[in-house]
N, C-alpha and C. Protein backbone atom coordinates (compact mmCIF):
# COMPACT_ATOMS: atom_id res chain seq x y z
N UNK A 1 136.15 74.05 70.07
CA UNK A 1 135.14 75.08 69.95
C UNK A 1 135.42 76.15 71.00
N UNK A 2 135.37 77.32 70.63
CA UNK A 2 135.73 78.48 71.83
C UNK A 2 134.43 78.74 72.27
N UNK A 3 134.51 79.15 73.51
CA UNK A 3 133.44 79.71 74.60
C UNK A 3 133.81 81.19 74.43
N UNK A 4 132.68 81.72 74.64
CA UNK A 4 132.49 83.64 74.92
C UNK A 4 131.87 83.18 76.26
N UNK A 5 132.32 83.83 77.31
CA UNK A 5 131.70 83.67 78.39
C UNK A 5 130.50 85.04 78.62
N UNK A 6 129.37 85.18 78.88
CA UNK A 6 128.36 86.16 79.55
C UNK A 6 128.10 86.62 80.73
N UNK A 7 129.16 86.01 81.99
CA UNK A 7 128.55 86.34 83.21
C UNK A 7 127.53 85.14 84.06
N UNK A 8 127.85 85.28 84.87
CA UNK A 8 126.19 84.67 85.69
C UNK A 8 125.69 85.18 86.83
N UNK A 9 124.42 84.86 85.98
CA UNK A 9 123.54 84.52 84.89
C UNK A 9 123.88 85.52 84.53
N UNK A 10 123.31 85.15 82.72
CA UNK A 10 123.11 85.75 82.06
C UNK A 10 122.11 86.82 82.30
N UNK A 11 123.05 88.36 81.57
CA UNK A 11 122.83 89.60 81.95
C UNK A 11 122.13 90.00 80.52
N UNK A 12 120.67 90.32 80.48
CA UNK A 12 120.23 91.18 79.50
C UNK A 12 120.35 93.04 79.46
N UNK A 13 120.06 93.45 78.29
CA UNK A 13 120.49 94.84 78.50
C UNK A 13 119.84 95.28 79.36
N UNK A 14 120.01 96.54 79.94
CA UNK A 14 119.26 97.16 80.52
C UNK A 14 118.27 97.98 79.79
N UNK A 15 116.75 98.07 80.09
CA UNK A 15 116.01 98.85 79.21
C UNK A 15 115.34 99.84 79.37
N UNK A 16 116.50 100.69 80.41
CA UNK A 16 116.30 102.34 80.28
C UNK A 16 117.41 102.99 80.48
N UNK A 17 117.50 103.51 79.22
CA UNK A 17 118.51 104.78 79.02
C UNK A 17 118.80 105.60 79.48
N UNK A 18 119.87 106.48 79.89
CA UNK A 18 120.38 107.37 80.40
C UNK A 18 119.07 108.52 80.29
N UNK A 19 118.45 108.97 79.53
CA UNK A 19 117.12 109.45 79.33
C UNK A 19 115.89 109.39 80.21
N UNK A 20 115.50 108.09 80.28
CA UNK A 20 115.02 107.69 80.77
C UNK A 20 115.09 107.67 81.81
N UNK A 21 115.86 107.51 82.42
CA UNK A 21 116.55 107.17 84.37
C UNK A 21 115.95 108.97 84.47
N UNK A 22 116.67 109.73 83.77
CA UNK A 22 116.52 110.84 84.02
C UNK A 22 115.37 111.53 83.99
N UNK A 23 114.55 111.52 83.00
CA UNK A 23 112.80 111.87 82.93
C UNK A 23 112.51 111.10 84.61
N UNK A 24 112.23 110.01 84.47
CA UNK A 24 111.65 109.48 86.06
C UNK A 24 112.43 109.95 87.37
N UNK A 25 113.74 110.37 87.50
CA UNK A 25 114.17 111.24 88.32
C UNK A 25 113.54 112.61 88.89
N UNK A 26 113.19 112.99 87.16
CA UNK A 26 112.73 114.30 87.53
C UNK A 26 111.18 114.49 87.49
N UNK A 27 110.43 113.36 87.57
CA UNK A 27 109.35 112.62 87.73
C UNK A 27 108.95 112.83 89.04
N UNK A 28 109.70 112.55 90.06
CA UNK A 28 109.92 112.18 91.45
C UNK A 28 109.92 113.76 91.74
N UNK A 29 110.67 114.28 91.72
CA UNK A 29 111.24 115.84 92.09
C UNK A 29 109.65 116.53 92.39
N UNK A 30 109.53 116.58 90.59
CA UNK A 30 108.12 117.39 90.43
C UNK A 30 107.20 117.41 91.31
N UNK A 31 107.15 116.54 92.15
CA UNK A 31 105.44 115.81 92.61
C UNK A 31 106.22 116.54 94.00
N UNK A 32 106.93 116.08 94.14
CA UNK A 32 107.85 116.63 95.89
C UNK A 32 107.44 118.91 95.80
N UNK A 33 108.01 119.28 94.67
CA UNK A 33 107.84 120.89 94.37
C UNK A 33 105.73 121.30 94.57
N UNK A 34 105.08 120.50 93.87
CA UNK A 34 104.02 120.73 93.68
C UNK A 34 103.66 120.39 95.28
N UNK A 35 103.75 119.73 96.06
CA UNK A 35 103.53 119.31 97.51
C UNK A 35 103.76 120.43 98.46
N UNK A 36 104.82 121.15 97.84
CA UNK A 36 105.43 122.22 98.71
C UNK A 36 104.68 123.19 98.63
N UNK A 37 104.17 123.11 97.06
CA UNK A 37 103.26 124.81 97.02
C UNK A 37 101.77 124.69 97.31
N UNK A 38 101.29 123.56 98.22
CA UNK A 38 100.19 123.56 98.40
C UNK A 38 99.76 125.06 99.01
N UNK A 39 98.45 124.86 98.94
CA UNK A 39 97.90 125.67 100.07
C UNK A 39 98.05 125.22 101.68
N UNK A 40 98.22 125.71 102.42
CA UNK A 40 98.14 125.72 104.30
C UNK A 40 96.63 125.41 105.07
N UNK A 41 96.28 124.57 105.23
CA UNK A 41 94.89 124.09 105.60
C UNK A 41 94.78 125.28 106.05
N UNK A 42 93.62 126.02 106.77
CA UNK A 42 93.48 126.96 107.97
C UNK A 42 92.56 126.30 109.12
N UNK A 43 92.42 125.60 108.82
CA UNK A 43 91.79 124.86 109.99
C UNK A 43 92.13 123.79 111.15
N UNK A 44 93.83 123.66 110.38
CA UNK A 44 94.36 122.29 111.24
C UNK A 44 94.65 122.83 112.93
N UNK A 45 94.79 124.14 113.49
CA UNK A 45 95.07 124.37 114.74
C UNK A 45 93.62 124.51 115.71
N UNK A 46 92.62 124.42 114.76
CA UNK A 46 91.32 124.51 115.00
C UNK A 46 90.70 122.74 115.43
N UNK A 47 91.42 121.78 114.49
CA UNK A 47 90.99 120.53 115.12
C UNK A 47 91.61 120.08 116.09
N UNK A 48 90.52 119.17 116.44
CA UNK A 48 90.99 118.36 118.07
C UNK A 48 91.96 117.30 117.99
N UNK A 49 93.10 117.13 119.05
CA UNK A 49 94.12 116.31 118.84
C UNK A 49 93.71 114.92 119.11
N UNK A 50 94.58 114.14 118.35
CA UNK A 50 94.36 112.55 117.68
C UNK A 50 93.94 111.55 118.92
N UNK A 51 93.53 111.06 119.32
CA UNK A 51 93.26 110.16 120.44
C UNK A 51 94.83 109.11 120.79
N UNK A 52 95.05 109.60 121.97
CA UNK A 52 96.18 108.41 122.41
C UNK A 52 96.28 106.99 121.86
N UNK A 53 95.41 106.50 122.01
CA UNK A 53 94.95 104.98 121.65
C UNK A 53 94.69 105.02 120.08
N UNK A 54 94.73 105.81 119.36
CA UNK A 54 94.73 105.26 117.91
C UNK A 54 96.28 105.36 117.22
N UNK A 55 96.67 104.59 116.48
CA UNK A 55 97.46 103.95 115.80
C UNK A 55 97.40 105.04 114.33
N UNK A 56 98.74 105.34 114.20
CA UNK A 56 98.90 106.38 113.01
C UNK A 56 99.25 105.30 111.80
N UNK A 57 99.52 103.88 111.94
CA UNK A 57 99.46 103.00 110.73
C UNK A 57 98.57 101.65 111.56
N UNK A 58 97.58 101.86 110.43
CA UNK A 58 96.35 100.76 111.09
C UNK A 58 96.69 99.69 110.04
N UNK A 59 96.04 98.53 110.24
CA UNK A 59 96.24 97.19 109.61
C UNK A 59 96.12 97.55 108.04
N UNK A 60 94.53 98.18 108.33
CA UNK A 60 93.67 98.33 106.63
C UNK A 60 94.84 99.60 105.81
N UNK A 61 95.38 100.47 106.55
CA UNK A 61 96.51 100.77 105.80
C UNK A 61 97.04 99.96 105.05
N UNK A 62 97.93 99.66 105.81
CA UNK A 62 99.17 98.39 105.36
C UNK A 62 98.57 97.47 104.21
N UNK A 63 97.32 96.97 104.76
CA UNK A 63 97.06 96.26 103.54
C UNK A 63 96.41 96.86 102.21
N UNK A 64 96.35 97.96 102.45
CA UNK A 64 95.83 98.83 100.91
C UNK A 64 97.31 99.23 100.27
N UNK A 65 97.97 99.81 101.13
CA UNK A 65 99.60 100.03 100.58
C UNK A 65 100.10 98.91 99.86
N UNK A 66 100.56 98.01 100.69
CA UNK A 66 101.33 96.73 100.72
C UNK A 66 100.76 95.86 99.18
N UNK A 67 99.62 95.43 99.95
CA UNK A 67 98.64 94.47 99.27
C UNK A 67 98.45 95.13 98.02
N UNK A 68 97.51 96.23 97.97
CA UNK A 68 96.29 96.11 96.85
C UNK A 68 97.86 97.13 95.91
N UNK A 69 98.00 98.61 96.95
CA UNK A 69 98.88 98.87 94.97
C UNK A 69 100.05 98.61 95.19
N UNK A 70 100.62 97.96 96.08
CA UNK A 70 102.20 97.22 95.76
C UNK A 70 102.24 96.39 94.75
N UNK A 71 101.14 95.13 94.45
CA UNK A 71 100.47 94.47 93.29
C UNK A 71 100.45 95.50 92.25
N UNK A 72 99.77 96.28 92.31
CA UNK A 72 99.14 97.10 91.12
C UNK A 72 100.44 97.27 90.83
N UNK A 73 101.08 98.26 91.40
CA UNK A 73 102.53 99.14 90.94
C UNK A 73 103.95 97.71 90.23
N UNK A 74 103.91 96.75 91.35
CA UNK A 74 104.51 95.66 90.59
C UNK A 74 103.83 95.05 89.13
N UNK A 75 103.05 94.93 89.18
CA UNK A 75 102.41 94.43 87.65
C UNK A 75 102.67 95.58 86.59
N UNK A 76 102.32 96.55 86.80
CA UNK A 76 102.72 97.64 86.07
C UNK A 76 103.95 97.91 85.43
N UNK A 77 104.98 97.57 86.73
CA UNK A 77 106.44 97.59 86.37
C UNK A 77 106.67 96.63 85.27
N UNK A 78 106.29 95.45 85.49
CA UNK A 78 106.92 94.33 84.84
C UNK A 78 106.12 93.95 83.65
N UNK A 79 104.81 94.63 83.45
CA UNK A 79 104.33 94.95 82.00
C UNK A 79 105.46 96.06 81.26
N UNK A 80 105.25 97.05 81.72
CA UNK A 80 106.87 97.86 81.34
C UNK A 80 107.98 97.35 80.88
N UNK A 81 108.55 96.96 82.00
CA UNK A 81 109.77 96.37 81.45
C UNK A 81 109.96 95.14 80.39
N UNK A 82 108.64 94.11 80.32
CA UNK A 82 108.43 94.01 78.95
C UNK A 82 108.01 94.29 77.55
N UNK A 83 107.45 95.33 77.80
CA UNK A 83 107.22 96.19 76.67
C UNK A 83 108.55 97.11 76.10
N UNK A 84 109.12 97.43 76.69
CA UNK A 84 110.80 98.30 76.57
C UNK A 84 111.49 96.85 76.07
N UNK A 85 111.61 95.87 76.42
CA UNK A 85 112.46 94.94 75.85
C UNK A 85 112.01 94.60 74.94
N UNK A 86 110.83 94.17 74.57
CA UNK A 86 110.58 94.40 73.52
C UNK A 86 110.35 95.09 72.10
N UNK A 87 110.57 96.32 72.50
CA UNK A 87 110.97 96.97 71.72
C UNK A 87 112.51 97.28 70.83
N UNK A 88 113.47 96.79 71.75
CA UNK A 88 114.67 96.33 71.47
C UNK A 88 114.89 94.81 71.17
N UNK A 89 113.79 94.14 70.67
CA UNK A 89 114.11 92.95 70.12
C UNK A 89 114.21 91.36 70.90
N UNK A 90 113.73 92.03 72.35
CA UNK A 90 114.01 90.98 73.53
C UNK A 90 112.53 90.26 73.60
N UNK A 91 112.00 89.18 73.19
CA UNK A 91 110.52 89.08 73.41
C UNK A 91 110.57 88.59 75.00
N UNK A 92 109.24 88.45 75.32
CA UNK A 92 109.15 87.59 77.00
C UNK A 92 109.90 85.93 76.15
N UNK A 93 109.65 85.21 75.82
CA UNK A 93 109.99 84.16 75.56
C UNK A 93 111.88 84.34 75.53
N UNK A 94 112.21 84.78 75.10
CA UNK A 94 113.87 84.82 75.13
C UNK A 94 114.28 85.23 76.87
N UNK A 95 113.67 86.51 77.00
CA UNK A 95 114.06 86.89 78.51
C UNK A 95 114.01 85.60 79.46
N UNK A 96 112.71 84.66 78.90
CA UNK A 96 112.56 83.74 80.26
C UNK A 96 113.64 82.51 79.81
N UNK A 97 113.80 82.49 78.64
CA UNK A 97 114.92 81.35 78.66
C UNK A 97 116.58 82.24 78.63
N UNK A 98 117.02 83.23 78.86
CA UNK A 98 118.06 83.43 79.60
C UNK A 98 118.51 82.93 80.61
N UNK A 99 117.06 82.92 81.73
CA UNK A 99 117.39 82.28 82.63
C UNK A 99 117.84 80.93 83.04
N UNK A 100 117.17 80.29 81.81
CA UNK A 100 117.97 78.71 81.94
C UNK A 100 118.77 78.42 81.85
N UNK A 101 118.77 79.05 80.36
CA UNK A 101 120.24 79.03 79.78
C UNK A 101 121.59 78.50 80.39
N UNK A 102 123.27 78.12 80.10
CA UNK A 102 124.18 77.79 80.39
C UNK A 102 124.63 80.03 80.72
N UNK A 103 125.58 79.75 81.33
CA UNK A 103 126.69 81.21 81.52
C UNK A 103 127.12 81.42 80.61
N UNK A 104 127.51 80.02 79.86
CA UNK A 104 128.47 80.44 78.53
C UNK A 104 127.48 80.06 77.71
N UNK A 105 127.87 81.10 75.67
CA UNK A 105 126.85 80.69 74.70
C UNK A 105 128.18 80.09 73.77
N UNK A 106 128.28 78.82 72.99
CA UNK A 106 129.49 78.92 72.07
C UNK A 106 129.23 79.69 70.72
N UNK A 107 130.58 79.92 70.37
CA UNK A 107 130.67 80.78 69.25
C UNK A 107 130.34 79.85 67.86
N UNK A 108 129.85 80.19 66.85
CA UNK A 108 129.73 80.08 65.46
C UNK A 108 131.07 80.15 65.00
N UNK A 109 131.09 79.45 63.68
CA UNK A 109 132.30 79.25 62.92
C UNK A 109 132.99 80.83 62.78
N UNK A 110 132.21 82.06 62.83
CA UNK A 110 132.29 83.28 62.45
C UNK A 110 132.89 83.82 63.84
N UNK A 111 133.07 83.22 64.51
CA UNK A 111 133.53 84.10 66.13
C UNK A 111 132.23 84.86 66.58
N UNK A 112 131.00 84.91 66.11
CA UNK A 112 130.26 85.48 66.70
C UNK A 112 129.44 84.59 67.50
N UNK A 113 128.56 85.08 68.82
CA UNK A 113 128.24 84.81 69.87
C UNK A 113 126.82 83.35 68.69
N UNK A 114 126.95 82.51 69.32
CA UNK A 114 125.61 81.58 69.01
C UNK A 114 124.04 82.15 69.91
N UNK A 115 123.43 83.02 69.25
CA UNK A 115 122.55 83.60 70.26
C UNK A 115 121.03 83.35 69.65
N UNK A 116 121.16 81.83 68.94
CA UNK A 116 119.95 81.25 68.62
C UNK A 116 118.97 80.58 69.88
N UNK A 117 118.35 81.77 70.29
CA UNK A 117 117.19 81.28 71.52
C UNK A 117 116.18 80.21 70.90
N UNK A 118 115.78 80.33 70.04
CA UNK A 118 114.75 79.40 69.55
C UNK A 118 114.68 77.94 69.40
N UNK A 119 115.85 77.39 70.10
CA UNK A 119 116.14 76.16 70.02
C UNK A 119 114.99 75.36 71.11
């Protein structure tokens, strides 16, 4: 029986397109241009300077960043990225058994890859 070898682990497609990479590139940009054209407070030379003793990253920062939408923004992602694979035919159930999976899949009498997940 011949082996097709896949790598290890097994590598699913990637599920964003050259398109894609690029829209969210220029995703990023936008928000940086619009930042620039703010308005100029007029009042910031008018307030009083920051107290020595306070801390420009406080705990409750960190943990609203970190914690509350590092969560948010991770869950988000990885709803995403299963929804895009899925759309190309990848359900969550296949993605998670890739990972078990062997490196190698054997081939069918046809030379083509055996890529019956449902076993």
């Amino acid at each position: 029986m011949a082996i097709r070898g896949y790598g290890y682990p097994p590598n699913p497609p990637s599920p964003l397109q050259h398109l894609h990479a690029l829209h969210l590139r220029g995703n990023g940009h936008l928000s940086c241009h619009f930042a620039g054209l703010r308005r100029a407070r007029s009042d910031i030379m008018a307030r009083r300077p920051r107290n020595r003793e306070e801390r420009l990253v406080t705990v409750r920062m960190m943990t609203h960043s970190y914690g509350l939408m590092g969560a948010i923004a991770s869950a988000a992602g990885f709803y995403t990225y299963f929804i895009i694979m899925e759309v190309y035919g990848f359900t969550p159930n296949i993605l998670f058994n890739l990972i078990s999976r062997e490196a190698v899949l054997p081939l069918d009498s046809n030379s083509q890859p055996d890529i019956n997940f449902n076993r």
